[in-house]
N, C-alpha and C. Protein backbone atom coordinates (compact mmCIF):
# COMPACT_ATOMS: atom_id res chain seq x y z
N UNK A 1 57.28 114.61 102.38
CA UNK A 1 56.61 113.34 102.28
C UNK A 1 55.80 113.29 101.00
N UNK A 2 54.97 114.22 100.54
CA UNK A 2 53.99 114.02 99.49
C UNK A 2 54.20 115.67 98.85
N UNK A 3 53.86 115.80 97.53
CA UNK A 3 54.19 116.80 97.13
C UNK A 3 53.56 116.52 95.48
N UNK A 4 54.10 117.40 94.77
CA UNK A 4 53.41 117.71 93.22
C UNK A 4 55.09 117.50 92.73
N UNK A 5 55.04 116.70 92.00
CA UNK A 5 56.15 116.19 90.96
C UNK A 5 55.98 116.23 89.57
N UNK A 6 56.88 117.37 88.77
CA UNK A 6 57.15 117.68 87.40
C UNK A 6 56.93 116.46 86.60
N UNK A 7 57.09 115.25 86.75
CA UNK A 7 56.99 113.90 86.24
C UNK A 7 56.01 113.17 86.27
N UNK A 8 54.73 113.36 85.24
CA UNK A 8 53.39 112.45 85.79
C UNK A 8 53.32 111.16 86.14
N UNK A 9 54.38 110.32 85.72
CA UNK A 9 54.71 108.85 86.21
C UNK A 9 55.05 109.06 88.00
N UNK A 10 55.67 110.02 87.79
CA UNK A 10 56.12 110.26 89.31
C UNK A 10 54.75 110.23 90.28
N UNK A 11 54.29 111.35 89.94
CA UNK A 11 53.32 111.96 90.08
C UNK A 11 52.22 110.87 90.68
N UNK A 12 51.79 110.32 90.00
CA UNK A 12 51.00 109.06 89.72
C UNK A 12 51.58 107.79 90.85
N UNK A 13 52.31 107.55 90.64
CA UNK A 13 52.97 106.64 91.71
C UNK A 13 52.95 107.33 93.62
N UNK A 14 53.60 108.47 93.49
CA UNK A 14 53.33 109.15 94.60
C UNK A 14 51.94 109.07 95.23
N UNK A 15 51.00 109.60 94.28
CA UNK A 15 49.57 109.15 94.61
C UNK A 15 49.14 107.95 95.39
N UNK A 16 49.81 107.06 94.41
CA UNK A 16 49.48 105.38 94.71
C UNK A 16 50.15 104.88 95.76
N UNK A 17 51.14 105.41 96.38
CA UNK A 17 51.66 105.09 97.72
C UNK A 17 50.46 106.15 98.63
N UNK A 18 50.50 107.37 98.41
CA UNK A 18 49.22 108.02 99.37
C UNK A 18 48.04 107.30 99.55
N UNK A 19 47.53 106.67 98.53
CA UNK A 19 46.42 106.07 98.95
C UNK A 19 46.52 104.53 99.60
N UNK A 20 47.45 104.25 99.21
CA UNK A 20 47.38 102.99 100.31
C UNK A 20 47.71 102.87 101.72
N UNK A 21 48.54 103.71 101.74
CA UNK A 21 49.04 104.30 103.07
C UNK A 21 47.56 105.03 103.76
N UNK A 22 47.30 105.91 103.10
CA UNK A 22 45.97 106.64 103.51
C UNK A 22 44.86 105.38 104.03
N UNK A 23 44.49 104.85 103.07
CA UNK A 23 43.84 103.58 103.47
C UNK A 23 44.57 102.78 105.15
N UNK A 24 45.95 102.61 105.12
CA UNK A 24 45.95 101.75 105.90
C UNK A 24 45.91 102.56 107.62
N UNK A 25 46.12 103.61 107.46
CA UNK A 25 46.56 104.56 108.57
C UNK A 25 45.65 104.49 109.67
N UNK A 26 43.98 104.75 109.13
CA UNK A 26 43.10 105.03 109.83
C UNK A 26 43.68 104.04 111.40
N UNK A 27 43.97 102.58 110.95
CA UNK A 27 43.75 101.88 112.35
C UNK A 27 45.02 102.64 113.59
N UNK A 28 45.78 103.10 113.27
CA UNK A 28 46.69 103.92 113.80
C UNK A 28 46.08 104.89 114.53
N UNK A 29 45.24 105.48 114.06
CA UNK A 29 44.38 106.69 114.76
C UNK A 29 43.98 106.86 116.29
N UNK A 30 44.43 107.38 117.01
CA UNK A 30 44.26 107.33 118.65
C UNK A 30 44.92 106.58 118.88
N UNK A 31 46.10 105.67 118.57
CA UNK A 31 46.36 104.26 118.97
C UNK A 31 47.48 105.00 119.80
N UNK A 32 48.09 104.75 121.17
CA UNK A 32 48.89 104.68 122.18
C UNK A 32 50.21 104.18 121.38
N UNK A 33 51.17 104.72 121.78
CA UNK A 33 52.56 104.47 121.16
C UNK A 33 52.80 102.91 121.42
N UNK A 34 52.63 102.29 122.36
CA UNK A 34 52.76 100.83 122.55
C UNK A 34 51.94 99.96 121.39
N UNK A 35 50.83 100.31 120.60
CA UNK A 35 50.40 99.51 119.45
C UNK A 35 50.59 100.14 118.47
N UNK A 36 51.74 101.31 118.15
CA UNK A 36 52.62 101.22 117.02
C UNK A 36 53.16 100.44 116.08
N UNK A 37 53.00 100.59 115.22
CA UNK A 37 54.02 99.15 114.26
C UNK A 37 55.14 99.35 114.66
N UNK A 38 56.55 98.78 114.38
CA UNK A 38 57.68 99.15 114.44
C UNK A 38 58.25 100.44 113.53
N UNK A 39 58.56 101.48 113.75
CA UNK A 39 58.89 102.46 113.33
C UNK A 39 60.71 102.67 113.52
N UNK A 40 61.31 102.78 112.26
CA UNK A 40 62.85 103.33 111.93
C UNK A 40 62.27 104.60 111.58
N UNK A 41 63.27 105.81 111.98
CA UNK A 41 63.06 107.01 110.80
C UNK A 41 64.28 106.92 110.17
N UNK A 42 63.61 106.68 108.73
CA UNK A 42 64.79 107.22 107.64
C UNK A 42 64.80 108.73 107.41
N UNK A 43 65.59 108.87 107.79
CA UNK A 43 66.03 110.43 107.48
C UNK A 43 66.39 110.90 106.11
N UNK A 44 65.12 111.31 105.19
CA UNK A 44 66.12 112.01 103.55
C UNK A 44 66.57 113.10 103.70
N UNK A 45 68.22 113.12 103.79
CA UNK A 45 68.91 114.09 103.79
C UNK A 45 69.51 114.95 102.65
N UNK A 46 68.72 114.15 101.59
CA UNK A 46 69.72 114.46 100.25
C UNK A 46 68.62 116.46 99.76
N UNK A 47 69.69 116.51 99.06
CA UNK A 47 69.33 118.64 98.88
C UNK A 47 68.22 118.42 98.13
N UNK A 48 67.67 117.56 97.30
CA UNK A 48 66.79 117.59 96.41
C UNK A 48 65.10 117.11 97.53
N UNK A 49 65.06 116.85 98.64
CA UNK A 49 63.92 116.69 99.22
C UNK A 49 64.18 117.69 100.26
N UNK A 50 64.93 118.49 100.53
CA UNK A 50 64.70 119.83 101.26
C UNK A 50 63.18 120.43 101.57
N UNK A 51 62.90 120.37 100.22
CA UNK A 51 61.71 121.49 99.81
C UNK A 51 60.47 120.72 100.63
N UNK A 52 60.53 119.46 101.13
CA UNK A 52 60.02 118.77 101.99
C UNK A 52 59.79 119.00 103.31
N UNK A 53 60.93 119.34 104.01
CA UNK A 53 61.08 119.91 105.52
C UNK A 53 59.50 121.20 105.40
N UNK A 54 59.44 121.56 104.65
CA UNK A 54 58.41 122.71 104.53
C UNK A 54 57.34 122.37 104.09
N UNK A 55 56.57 120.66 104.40
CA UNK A 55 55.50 120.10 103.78
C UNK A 55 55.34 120.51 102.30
N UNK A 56 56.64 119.86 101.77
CA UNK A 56 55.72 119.88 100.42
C UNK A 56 56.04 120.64 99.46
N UNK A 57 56.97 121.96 99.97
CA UNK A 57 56.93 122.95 98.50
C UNK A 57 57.19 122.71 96.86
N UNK A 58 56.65 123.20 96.01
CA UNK A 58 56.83 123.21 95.28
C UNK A 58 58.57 123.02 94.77
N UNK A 59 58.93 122.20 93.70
CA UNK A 59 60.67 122.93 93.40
C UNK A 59 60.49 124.64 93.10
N UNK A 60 59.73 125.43 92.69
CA UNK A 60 59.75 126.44 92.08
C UNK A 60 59.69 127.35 93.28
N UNK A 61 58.88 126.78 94.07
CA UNK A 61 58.71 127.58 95.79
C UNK A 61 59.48 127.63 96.78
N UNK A 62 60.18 126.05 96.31
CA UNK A 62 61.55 126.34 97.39
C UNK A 62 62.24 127.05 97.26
N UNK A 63 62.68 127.37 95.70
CA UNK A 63 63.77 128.09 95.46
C UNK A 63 63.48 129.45 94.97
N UNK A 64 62.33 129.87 95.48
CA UNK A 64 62.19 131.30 95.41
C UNK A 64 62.51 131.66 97.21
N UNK A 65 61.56 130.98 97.86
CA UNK A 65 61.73 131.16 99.67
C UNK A 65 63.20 130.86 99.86
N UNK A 66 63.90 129.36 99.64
CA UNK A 66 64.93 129.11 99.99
C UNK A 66 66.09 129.19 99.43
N UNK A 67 66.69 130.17 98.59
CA UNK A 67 67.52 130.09 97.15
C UNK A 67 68.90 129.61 97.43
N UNK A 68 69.48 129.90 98.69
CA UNK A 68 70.94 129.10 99.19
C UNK A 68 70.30 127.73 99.71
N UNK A 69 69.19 127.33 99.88
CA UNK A 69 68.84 125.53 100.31
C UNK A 69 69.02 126.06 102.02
N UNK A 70 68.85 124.99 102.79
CA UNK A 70 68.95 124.85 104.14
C UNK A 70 70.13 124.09 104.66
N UNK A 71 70.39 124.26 105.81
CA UNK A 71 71.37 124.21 106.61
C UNK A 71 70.84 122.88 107.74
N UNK A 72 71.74 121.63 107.36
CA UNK A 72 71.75 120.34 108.14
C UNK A 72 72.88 120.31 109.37
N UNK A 73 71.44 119.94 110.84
CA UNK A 73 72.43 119.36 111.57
C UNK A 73 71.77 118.73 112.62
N UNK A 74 72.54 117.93 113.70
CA UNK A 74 71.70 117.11 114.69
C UNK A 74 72.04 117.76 115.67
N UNK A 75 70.82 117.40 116.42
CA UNK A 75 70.73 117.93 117.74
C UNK A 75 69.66 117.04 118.38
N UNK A 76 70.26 117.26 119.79
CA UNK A 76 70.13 116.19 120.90
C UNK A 76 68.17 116.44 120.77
N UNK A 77 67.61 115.48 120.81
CA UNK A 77 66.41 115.59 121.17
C UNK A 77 65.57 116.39 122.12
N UNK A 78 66.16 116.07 123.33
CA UNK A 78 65.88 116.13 124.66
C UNK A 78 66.19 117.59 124.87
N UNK A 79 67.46 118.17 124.20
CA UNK A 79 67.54 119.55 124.45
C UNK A 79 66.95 120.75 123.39
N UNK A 80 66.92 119.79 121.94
CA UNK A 80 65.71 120.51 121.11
C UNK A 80 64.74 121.12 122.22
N UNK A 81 63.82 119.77 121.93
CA UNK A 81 62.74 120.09 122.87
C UNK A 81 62.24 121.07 124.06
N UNK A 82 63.56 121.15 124.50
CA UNK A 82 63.12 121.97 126.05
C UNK A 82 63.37 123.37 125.38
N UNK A 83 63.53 123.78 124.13
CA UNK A 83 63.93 124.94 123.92
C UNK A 83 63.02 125.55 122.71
N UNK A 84 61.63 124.50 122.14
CA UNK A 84 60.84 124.57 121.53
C UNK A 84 60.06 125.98 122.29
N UNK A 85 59.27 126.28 121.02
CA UNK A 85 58.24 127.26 121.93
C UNK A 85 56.67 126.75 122.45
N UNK A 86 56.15 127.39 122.93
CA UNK A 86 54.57 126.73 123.48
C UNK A 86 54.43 126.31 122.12
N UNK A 87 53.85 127.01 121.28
CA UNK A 87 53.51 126.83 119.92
C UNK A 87 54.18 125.03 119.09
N UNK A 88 55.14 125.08 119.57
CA UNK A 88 55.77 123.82 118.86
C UNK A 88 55.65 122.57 119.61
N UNK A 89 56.10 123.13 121.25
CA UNK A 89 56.93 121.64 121.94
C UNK A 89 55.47 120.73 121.97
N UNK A 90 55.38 119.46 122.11
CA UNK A 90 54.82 118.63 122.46
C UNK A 90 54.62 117.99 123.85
N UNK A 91 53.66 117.74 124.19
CA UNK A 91 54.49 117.25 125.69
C UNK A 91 53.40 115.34 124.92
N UNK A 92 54.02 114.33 126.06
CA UNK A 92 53.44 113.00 125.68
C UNK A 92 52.29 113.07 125.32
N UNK A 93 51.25 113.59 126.56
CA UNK A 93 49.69 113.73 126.41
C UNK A 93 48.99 114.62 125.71
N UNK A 94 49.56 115.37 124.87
CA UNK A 94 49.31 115.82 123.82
C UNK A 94 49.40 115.45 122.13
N UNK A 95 49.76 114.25 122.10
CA UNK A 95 50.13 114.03 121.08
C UNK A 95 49.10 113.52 119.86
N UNK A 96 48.23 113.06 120.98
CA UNK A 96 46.57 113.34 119.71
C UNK A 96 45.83 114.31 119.59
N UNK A 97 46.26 115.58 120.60
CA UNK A 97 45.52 116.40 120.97
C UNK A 97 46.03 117.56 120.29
N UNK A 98 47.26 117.97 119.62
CA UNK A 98 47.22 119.06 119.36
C UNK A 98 47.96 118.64 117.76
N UNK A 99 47.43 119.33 116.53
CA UNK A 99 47.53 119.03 115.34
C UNK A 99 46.67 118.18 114.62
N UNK A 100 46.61 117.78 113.51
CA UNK A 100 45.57 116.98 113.07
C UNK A 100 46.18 115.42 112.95
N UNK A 101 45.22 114.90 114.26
CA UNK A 101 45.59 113.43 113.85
C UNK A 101 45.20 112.31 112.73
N UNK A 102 45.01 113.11 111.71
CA UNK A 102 44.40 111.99 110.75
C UNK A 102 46.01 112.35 110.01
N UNK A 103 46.68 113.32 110.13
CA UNK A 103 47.67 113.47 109.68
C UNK A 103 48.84 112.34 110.01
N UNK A 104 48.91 112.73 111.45
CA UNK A 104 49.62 111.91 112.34
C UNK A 104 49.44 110.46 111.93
N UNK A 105 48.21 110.15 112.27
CA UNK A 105 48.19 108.36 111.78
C UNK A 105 48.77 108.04 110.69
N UNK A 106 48.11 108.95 109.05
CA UNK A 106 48.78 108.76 107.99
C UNK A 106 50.56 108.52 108.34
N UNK A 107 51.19 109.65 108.92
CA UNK A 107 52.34 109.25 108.40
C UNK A 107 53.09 108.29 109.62
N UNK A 108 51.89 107.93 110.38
CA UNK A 108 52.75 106.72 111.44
C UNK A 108 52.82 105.14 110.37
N UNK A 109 51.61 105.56 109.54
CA UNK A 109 51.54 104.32 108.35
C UNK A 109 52.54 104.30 107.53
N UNK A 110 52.80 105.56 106.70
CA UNK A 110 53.87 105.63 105.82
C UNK A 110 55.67 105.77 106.57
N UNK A 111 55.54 106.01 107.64
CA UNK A 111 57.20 105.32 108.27
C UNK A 111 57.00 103.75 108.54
N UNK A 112 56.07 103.54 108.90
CA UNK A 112 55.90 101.90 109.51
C UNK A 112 56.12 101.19 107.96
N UNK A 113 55.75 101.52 106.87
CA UNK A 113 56.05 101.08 105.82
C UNK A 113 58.10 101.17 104.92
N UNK A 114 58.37 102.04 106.00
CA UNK A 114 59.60 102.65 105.80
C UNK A 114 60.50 103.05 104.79
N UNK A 115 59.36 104.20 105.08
CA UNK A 115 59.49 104.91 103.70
C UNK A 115 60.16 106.20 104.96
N UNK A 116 60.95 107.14 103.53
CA UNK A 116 61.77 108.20 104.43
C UNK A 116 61.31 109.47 104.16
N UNK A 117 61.55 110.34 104.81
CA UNK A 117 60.99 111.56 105.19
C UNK A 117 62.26 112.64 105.98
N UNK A 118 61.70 113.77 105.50
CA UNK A 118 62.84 114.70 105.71
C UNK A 118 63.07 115.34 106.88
N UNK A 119 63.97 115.83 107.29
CA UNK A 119 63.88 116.57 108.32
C UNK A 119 62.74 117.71 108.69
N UNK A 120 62.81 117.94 109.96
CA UNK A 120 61.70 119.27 110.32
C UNK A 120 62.76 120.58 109.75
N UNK A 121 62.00 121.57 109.77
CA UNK A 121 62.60 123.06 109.65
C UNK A 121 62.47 123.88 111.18
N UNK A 122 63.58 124.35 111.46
CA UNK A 122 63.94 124.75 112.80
C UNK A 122 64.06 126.47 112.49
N UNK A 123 62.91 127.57 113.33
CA UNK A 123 63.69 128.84 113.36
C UNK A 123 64.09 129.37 114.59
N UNK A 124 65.09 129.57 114.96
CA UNK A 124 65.37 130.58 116.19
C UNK A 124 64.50 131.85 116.31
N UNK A 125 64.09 132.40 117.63
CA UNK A 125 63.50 132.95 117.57
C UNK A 125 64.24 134.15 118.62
N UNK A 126 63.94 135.92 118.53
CA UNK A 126 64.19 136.30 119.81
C UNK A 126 64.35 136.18 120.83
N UNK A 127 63.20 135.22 120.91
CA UNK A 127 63.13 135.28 122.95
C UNK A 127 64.11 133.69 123.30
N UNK A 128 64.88 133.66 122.49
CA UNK A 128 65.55 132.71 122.62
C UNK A 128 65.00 130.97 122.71
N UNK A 129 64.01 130.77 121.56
CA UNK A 129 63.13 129.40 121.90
C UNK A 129 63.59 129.51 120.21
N UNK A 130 63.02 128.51 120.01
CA UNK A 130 63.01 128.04 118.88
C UNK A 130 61.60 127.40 118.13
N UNK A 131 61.21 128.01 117.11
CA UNK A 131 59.73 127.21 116.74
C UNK A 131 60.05 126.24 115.32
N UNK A 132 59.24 125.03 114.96
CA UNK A 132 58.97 124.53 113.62
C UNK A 132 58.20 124.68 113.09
N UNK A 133 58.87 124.96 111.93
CA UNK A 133 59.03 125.80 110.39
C UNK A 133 57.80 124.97 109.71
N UNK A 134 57.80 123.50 109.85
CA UNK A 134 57.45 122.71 109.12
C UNK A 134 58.12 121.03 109.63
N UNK A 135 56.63 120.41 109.92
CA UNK A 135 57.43 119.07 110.29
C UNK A 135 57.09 119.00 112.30
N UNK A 136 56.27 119.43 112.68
CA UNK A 136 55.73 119.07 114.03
C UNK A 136 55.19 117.63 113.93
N UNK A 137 54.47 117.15 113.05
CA UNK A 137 54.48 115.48 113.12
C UNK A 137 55.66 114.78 113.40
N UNK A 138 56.65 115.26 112.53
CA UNK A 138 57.79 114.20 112.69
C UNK A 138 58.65 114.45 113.53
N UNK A 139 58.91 115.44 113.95
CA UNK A 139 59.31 115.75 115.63
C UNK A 139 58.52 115.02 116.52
N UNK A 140 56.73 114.85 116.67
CA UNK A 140 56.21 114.45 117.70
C UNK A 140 56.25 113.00 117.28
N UNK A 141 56.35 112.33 116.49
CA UNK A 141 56.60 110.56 116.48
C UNK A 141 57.94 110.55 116.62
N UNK A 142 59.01 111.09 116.44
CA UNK A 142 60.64 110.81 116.51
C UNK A 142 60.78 111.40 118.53
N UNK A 143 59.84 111.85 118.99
CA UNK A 143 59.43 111.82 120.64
C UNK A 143 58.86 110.81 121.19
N UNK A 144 57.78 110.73 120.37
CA UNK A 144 56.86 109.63 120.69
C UNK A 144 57.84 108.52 120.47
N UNK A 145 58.83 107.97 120.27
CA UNK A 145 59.18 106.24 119.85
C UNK A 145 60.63 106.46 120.67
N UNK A 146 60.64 107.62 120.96
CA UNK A 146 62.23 107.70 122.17
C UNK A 146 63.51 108.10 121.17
N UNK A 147 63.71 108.85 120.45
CA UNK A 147 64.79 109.24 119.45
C UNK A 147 65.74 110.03 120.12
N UNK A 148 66.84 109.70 120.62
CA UNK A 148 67.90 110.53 121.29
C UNK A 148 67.98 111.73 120.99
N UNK A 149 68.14 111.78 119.04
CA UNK A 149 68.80 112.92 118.58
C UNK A 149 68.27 112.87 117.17
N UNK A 150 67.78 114.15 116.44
CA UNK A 150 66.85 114.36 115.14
C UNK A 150 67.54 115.26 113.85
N UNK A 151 68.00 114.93 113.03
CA UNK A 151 68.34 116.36 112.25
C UNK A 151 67.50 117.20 112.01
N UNK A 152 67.87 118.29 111.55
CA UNK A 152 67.03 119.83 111.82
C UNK A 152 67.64 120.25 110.55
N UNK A 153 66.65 121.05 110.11
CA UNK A 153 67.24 121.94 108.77
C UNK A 153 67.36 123.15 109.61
N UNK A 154 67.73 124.32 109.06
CA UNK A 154 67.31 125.84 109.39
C UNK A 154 68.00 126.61 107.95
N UNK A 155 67.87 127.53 108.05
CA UNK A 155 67.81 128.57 107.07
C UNK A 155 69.08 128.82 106.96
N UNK A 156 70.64 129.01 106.24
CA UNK A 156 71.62 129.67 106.39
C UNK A 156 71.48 131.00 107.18
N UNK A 157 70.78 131.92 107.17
CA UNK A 157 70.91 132.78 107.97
C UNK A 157 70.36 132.69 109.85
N UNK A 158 70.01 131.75 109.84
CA UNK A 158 69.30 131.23 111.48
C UNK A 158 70.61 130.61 111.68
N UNK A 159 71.77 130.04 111.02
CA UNK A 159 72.31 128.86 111.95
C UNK A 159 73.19 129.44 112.99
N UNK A 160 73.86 130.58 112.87
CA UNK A 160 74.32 130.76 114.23
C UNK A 160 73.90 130.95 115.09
N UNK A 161 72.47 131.82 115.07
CA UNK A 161 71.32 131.68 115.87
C UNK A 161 71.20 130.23 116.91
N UNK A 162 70.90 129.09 116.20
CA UNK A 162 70.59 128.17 116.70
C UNK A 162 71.83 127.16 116.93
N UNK A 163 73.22 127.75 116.71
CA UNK A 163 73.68 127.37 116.91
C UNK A 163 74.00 127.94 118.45
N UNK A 164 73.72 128.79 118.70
CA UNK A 164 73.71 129.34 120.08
C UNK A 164 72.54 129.28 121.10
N UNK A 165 71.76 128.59 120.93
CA UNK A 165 70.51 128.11 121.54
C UNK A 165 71.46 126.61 121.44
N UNK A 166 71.43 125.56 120.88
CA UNK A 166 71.57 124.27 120.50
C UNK A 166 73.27 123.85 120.68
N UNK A 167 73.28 122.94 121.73
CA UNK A 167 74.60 121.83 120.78
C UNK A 167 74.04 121.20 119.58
N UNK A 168 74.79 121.91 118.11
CA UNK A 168 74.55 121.41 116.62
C UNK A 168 75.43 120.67 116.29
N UNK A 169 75.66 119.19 115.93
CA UNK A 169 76.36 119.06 114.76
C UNK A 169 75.88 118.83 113.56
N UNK A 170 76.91 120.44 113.09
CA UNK A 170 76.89 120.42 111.66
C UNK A 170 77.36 119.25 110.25
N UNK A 171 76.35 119.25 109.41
CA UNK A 171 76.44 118.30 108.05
C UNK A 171 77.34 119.22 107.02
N UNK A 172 78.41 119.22 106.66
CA UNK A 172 78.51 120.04 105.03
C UNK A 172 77.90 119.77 104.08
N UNK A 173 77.54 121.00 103.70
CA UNK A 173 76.57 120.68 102.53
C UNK A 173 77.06 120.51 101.23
């Protein structure tokens, strides 16, 4: 969603959508999913906002952490979810309650404006659950507004992993 861009025009503009958005969010704050604006998620799927799924990284950080990029695919919401760990899953009545909701409001402002945003980052884990990497906001509003089914990044080396936890369909990259 927001990040540090090599391009100070960029740069600068990015800003200027943060702050208006920032500005407008506050009334969002505590607000019950029923006085939501209307919310689409655009999904940016393209390789160059990857580094996003991970709030933000740097280009220089992604591609030291992530050097093959991440691995796109959808999966059913409903069965994500039940396979989240404590740490991740959400349940409804939690959804102002756990993470920072000044966060949350912000980016219920900046989708309601519809603007797009990347997938979460998905890792499989041992005990057979799955935690996020990066991107528990946009998992808990793509819950919160009733989303069947979410794309997921994961790591080339997690996807069979989660492909064995998860019905995935896979994106070629």
């Amino acid at each position: 969603m927001c990040g540090h861009r090599e391009d100070p025009e960029e740069d600068r503009k990015e800003r200027t959508v943060r702050q208006s958005t920032c500005a407008d969010s506050h009334k969002y704050l505590w607000a019950p999913v029923s006085e939501w604006p209307p919310i689409v998620l655009k999904w940016d799927i393209s390789k160059e906002s990857q580094r996003f799924s991970k709030d933000g990284l740097s280009p220089e950080e992604f591609n030291k952490w992530y050097p093959q990029g991440l691995c796109l695919g959808y999966v059913a919401l409903p069965e994500f979810d039940m396979r989240l760990c404590f740490f991740s899953r959400r349940k409804d009545r939690e959804l102002w309650k756990i993470g920072d909701p000044y966060k949350l409001a912000h980016l219920i402002g900046y989708l309601a404006e519809g603007r797009p945003i990347s997938p979460p980052l998905a890792t499989p884990m041992t005990s057979q659950e799955i935690v996020i990497d990066g991107g528990h906001h946009r998992y808990a509003i793509a819950k919160a507004i009733g989303e069947s089914e979410v794309p997921v990044y994961v790591t080339p080396r997690h996807k069979s992993d989660l492909a064995s936890l998860l019905r995935v369909q896979w994106i070629p990259s």
